[in-house]
C-alpha atoms as a PDB file:
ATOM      1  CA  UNK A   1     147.028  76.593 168.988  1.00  0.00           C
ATOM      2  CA  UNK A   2     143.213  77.113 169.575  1.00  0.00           C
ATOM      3  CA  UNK A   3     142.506  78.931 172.550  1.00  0.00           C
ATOM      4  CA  UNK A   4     140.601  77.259 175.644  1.00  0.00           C
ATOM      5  CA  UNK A   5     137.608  79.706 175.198  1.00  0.00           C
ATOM      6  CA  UNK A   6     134.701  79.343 176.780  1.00  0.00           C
ATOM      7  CA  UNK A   7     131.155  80.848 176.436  1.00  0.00           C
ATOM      8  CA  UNK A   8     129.544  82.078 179.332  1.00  0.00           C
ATOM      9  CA  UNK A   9     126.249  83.462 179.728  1.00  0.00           C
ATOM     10  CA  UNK A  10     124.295  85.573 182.582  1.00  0.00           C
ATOM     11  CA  UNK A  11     120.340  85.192 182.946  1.00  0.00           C
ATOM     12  CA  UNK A  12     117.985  86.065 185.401  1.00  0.00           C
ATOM     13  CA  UNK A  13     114.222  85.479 185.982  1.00  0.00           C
ATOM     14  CA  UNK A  14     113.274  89.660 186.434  1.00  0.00           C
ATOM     15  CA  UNK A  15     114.994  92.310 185.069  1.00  0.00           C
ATOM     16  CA  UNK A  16     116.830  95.013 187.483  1.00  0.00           C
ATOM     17  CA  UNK A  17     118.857  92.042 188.906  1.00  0.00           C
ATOM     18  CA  UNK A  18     122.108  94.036 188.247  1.00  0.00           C
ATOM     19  CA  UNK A  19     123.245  91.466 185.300  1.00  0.00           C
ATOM     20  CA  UNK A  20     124.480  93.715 183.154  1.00  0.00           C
ATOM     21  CA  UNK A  21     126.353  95.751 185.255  1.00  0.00           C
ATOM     22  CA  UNK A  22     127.834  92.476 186.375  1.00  0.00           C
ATOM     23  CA  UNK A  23     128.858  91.131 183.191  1.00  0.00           C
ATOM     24  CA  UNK A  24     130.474  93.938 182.443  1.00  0.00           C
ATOM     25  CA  UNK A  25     132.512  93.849 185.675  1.00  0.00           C
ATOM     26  CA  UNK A  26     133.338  90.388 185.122  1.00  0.00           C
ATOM     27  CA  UNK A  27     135.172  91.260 181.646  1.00  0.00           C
ATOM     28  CA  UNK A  28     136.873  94.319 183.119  1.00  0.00           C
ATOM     29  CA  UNK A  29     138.694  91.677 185.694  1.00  0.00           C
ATOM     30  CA  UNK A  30     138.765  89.242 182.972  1.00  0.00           C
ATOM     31  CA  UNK A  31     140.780  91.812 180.746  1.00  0.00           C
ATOM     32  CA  UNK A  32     143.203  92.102 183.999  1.00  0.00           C
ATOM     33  CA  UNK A  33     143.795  88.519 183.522  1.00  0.00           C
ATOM     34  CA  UNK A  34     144.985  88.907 179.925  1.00  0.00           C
ATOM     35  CA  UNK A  35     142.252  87.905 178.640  1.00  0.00           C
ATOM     36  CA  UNK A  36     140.671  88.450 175.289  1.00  0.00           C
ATOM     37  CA  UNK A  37     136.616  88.949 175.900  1.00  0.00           C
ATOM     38  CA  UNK A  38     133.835  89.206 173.664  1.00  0.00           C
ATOM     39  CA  UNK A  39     130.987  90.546 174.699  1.00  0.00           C
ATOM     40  CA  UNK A  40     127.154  89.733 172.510  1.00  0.00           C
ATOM     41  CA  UNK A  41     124.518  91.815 173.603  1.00  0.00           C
ATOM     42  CA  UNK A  42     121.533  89.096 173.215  1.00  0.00           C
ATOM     43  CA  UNK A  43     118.937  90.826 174.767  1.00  0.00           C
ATOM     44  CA  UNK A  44     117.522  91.480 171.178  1.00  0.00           C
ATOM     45  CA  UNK A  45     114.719  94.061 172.257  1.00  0.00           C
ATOM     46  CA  UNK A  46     116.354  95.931 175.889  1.00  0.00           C
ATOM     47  CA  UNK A  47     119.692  95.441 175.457  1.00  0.00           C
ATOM     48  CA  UNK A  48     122.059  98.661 177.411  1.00  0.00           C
ATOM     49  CA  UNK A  49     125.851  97.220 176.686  1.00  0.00           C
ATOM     50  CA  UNK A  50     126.762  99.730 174.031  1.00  0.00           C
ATOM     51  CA  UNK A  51     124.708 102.379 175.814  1.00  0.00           C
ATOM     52  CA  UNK A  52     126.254 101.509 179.057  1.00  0.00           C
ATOM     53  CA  UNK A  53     129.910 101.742 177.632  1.00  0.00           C
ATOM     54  CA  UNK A  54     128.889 104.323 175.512  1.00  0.00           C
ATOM     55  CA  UNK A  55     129.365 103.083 172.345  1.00  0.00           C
ATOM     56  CA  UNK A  56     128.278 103.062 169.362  1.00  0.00           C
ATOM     57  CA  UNK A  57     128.204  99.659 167.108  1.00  0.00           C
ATOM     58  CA  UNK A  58     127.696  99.823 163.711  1.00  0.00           C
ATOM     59  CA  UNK A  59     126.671  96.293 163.074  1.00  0.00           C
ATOM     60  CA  UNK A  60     124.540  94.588 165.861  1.00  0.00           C
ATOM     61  CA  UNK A  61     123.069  91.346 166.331  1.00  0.00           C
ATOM     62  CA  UNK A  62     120.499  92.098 163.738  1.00  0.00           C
ATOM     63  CA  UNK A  63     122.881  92.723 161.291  1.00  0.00           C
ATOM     64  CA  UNK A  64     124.782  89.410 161.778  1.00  0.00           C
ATOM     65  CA  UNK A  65     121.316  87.303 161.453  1.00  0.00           C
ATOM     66  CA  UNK A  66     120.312  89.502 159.028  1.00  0.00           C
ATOM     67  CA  UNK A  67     123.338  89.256 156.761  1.00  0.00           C
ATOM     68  CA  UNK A  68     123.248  85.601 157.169  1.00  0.00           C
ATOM     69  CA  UNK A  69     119.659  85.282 155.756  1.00  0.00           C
ATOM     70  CA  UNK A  70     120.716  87.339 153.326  1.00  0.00           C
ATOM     71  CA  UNK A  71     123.935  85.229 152.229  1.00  0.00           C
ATOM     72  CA  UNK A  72     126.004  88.194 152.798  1.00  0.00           C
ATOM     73  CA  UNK A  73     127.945  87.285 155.855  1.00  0.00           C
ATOM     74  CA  UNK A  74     131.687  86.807 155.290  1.00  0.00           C
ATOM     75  CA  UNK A  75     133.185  86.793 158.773  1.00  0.00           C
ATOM     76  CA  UNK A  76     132.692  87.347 162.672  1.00  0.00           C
ATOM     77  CA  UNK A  77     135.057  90.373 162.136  1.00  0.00           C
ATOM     78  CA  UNK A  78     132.849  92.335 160.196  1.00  0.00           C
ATOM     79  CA  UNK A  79     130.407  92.588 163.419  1.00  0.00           C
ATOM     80  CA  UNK A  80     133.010  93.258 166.407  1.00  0.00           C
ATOM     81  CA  UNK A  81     133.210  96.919 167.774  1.00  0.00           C
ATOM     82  CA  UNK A  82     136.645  97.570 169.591  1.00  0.00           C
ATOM     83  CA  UNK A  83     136.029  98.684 173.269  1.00  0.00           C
ATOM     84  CA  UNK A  84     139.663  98.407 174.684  1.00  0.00           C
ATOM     85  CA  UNK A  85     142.434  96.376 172.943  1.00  0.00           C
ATOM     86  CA  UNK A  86     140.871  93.418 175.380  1.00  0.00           C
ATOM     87  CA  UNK A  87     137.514  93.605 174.872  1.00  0.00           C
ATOM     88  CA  UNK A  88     134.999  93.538 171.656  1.00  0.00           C
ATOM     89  CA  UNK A  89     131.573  94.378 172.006  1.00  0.00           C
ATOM     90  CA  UNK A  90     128.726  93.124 169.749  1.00  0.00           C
ATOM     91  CA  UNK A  91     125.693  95.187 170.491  1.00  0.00           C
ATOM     92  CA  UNK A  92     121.777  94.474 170.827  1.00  0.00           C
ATOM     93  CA  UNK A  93     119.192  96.334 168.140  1.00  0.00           C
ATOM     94  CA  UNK A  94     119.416  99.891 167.154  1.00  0.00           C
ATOM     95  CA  UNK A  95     115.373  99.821 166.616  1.00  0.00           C
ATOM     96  CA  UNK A  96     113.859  97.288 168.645  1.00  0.00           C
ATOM     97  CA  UNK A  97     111.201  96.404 166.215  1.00  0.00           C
ATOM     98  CA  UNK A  98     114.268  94.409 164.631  1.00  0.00           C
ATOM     99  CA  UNK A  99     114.279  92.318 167.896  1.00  0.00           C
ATOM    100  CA  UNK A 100     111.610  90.020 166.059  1.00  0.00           C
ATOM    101  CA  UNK A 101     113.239  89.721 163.015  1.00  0.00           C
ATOM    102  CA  UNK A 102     116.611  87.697 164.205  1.00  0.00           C
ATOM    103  CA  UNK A 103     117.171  84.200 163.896  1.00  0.00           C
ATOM    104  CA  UNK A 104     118.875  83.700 166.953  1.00  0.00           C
ATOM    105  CA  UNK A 105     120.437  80.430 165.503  1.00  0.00           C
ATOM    106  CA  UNK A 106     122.682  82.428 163.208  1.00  0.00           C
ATOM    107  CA  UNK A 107     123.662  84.699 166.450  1.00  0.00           C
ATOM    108  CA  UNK A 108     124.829  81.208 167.949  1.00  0.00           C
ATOM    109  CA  UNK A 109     126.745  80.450 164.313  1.00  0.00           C
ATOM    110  CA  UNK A 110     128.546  83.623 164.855  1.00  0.00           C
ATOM    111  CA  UNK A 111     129.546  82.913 167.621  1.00  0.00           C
ATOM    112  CA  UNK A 112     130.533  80.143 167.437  1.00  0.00           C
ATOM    113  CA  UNK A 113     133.047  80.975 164.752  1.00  0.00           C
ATOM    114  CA  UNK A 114     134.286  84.148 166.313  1.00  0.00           C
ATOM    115  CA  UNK A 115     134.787  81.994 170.312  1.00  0.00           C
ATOM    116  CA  UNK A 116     137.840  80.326 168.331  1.00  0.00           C
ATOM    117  CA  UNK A 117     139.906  84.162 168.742  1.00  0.00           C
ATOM    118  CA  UNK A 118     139.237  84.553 172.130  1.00  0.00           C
ATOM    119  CA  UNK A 119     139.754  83.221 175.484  1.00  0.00           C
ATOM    120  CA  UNK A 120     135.864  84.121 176.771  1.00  0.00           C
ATOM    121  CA  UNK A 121     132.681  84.809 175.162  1.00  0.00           C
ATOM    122  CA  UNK A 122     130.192  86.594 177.237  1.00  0.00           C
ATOM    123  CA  UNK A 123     126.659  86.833 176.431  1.00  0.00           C
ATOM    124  CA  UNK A 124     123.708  89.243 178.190  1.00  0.00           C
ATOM    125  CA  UNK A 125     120.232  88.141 177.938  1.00  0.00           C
ATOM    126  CA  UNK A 126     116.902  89.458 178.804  1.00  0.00           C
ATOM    127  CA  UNK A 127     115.596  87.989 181.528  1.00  0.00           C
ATOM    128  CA  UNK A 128     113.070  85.071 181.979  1.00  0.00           C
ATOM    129  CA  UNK A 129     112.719  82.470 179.746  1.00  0.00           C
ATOM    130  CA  UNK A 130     111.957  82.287 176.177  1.00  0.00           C
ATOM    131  CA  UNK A 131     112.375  79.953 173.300  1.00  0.00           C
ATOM    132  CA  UNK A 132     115.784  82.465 172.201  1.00  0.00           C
ATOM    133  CA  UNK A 133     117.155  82.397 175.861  1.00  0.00           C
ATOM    134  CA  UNK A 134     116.607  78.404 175.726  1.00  0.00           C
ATOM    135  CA  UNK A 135     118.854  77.743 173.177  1.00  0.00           C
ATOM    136  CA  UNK A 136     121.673  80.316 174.319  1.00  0.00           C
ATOM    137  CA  UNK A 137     121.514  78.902 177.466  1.00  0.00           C
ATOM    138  CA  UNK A 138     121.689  75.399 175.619  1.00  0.00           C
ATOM    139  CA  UNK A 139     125.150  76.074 173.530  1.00  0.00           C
ATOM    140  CA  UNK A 140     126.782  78.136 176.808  1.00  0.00           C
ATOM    141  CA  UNK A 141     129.625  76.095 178.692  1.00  0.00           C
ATOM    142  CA  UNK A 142     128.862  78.588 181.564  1.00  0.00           C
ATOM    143  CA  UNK A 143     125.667  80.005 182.994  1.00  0.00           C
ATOM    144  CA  UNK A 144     125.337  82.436 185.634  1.00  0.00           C
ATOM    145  CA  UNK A 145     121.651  83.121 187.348  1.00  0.00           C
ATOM    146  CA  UNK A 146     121.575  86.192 189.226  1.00  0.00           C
ATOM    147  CA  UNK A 147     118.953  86.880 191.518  1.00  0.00           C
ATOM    148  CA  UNK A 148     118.393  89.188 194.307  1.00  0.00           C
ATOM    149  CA  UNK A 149     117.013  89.666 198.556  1.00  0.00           C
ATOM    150  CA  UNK A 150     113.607  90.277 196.914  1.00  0.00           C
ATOM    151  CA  UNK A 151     110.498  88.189 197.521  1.00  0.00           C
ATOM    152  CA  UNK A 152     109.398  88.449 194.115  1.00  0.00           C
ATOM    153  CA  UNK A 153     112.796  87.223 192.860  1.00  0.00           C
ATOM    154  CA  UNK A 154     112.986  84.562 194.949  1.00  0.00           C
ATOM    155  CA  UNK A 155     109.682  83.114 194.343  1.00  0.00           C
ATOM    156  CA  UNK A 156     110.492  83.446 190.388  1.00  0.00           C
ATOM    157  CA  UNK A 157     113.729  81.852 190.419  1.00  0.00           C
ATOM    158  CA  UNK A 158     112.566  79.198 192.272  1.00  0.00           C
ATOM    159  CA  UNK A 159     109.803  78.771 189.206  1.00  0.00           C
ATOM    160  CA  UNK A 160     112.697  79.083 186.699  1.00  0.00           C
ATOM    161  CA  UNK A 161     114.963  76.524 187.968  1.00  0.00           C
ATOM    162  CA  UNK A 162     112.361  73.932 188.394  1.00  0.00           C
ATOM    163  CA  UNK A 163     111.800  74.381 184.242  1.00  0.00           C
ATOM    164  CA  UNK A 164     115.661  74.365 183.583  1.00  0.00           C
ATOM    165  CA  UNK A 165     116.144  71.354 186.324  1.00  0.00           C
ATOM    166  CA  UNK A 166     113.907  69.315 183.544  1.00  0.00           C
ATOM    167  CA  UNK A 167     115.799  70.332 180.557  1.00  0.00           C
ATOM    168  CA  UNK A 168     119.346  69.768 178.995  1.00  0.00           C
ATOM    169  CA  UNK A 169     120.917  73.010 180.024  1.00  0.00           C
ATOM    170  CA  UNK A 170     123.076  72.123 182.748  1.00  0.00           C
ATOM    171  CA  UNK A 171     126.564  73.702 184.875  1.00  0.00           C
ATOM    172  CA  UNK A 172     124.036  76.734 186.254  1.00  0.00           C
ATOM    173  CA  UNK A 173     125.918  78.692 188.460  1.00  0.00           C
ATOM    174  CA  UNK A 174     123.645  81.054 191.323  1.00  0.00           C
ATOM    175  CA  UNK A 175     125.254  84.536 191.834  1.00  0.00           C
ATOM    176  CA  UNK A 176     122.886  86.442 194.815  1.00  0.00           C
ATOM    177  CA  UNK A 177     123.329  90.472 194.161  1.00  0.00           C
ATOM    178  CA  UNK A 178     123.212  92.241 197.713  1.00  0.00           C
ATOM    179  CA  UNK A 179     124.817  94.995 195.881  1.00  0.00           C
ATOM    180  CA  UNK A 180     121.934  96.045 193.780  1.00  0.00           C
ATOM    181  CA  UNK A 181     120.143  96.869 196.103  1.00  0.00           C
ATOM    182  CA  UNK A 182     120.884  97.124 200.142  1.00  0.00           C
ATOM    183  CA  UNK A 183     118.189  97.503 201.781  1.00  0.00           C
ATOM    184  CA  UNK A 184     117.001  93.752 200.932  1.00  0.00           C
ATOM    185  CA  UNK A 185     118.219  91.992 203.452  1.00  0.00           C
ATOM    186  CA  UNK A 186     114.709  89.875 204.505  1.00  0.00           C
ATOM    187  CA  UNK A 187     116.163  86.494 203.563  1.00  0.00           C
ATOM    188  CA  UNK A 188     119.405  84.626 204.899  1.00  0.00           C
ATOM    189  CA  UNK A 189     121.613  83.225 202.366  1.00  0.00           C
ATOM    190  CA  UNK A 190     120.535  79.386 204.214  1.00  0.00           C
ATOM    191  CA  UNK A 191     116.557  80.331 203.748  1.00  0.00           C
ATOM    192  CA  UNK A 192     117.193  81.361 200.080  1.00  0.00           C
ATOM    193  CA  UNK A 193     118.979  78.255 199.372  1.00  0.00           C
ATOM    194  CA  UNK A 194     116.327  76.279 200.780  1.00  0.00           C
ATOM    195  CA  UNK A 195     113.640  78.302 198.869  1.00  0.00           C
ATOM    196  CA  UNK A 196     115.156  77.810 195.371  1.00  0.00           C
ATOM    197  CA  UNK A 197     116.268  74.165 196.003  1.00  0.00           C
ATOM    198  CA  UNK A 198     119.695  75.348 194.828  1.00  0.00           C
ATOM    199  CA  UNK A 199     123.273  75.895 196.094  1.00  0.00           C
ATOM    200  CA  UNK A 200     124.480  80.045 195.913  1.00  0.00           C
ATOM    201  CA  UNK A 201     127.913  79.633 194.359  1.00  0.00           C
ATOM    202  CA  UNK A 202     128.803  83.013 194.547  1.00  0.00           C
ATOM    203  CA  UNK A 203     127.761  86.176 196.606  1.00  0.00           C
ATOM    204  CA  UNK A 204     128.245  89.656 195.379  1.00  0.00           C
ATOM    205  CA  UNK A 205     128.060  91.630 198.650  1.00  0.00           C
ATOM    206  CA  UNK A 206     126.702  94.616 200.023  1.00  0.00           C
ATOM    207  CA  UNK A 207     130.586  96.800 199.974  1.00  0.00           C
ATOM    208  CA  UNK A 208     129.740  96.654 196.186  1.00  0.00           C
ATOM    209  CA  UNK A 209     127.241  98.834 195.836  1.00  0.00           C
ATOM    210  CA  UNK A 210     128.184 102.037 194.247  1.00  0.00           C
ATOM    211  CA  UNK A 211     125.943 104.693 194.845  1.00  0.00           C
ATOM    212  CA  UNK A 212     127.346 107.646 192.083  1.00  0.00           C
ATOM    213  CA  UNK A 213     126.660 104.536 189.509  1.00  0.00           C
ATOM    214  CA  UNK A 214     124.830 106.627 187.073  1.00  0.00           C
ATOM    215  CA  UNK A 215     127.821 109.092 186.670  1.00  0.00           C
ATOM    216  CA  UNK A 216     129.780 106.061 185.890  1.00  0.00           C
ATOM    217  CA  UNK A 217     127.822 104.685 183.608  1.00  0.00           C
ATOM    218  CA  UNK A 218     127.076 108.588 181.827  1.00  0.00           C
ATOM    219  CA  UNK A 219     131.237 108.038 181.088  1.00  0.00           C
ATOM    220  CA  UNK A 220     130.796 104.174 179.585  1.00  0.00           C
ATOM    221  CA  UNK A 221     133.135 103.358 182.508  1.00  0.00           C
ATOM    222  CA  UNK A 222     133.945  99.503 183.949  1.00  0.00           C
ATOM    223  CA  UNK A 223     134.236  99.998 187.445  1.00  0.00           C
ATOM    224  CA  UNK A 224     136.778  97.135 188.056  1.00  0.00           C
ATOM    225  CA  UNK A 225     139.161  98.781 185.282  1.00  0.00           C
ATOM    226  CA  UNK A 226     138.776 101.899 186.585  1.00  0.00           C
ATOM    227  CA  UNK A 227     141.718 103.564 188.698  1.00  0.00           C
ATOM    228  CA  UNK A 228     140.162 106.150 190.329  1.00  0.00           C
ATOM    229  CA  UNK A 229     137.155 103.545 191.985  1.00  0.00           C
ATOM    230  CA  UNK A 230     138.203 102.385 194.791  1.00  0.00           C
ATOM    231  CA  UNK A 231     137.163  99.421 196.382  1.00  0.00           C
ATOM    232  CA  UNK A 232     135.680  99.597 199.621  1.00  0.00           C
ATOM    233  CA  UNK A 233     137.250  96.675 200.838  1.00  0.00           C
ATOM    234  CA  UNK A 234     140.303  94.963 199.066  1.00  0.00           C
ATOM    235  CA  UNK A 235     138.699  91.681 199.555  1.00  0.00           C
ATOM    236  CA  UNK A 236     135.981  92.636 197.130  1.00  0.00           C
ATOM    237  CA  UNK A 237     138.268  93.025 193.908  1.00  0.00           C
ATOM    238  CA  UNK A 238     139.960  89.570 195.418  1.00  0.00           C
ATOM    239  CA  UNK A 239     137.015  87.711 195.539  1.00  0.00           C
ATOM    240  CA  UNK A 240     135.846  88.813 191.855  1.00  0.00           C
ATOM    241  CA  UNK A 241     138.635  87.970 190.424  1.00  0.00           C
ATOM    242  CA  UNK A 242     138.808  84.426 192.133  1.00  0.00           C
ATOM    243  CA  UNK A 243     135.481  84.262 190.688  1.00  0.00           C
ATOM    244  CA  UNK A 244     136.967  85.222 187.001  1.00  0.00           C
ATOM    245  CA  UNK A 245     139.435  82.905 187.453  1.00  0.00           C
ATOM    246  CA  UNK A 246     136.827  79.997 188.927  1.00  0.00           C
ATOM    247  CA  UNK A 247     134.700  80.482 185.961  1.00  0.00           C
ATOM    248  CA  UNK A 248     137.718  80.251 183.547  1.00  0.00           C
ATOM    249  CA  UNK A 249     138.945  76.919 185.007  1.00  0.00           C
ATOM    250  CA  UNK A 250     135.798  75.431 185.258  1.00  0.00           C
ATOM    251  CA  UNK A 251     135.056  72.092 182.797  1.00  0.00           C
END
């Protein structure tokens, strides 16, 4: 019976929104769900998942368009790297002066073909938008815009979502980060919305923040699958994981 996968991707309009970091999360509670996740690292010339998790990929996003030009590609499988029994990671470009050289269309064939073995595809991106971005954004069921309590932010996300608003790409979802940072706390989540034009579906609040992150990261750790982490408040795991489960049911 085929699996009712979906592909779901997280965007933002700066970088140092906290998507990554996010994404992650959101497959370590995803994984608690019994979930199979793939994760595509399609921020072709930044992209930190494998450094992150601290991993290394042998075949990367280049190699999948790259193979495919080629006519050497044989199967998704070739390009997964094992994480946890749960989760697959494709990763972004060892050298980034291969970020030019992908066809991101044959990234979207791939996965395509590989969404059919698992129950979620996640894909990173680099922020803002580009002609690549466009059309990931275009074949995800799911998008998720992050943006932060920042000025800056704000003002470009409102800039972004006009563009998108008069395109295809539709079922955006807003996620506001007061965990990244939290000391941003100018805006109310009612003056935000009004700024942007655009409903915040889900909040990621200031308990979150972790402020050892680095060590974390130094170990290729997911905090939410990670025993010794503690949440700060029980509601926070709760309310991620009704999130995960949200974004799972949604059509």
């Amino acid at each position: 019976m085929k699996k009712q996968n979906k592909v779901i991707t997280i965007t933002s309009s700066k970088g140092g929104v906290g998507k990554t970091i996010f994404l992650l999360n959101l497959a370590g509670i995803m994984s608690k769900l019994d979930k199979k996740v793939l994760i595509v690292d399609c921020d072709f010339l930044g992209g930190a998942i494998s450094l992150n998790l601290n991993t290394t990929c042998n075949k990367t996003v280049f190699n999948i368009s790259d193979d495919m030009f080629g006519n050497n590609y044989e199967t998704y499988k070739n390009y997964v790297t094992p994480y946890l029994p749960s989760i697959d990671i494709v990763g972004s470009c060892k050298d980034p002066r291969d970020s030019i050289k992908i066809d991101v269309d044959n990234v979207l064939a791939f996965i395509n073909e590989a969404k059919n073995d698992y129950d979620v595809v996640l894909i990173d991106t680099t922020h803002g938008l580009n002609v690549n971005n466009i059309k990931i954004l275009d074949k995800s069921d799911i998008v998720l815009y992050m943006l932060t309590n920042d000025l800056m932010d704000i003002k470009n996300s409102k800039n972004y979502l006009d563009i998108v608003a008069n395109t295809d790409i539709s079922n955006f979802k807003i996620i506001l980060n007061n965990s990244r940072d939290i000391n941003l706390n100018y805006f109310s989540n009612y003056e935000i919305k009004k700024t942007i034009n655009k409903n915040i579906d889900y909040t990621l609040d200031k308990t979150l923040y972790i402020k050892n992150i680095t060590s974390f990261l130094l170990e290729g750790e997911i905090f939410t699958l990670n025993k010794s982490l503690t949440f700060k408040e029980k509601r926070d795991f709760y309310k991620m994981q009704a999130m995960a489960l949200d974004l799972l049911k949604e059509e």
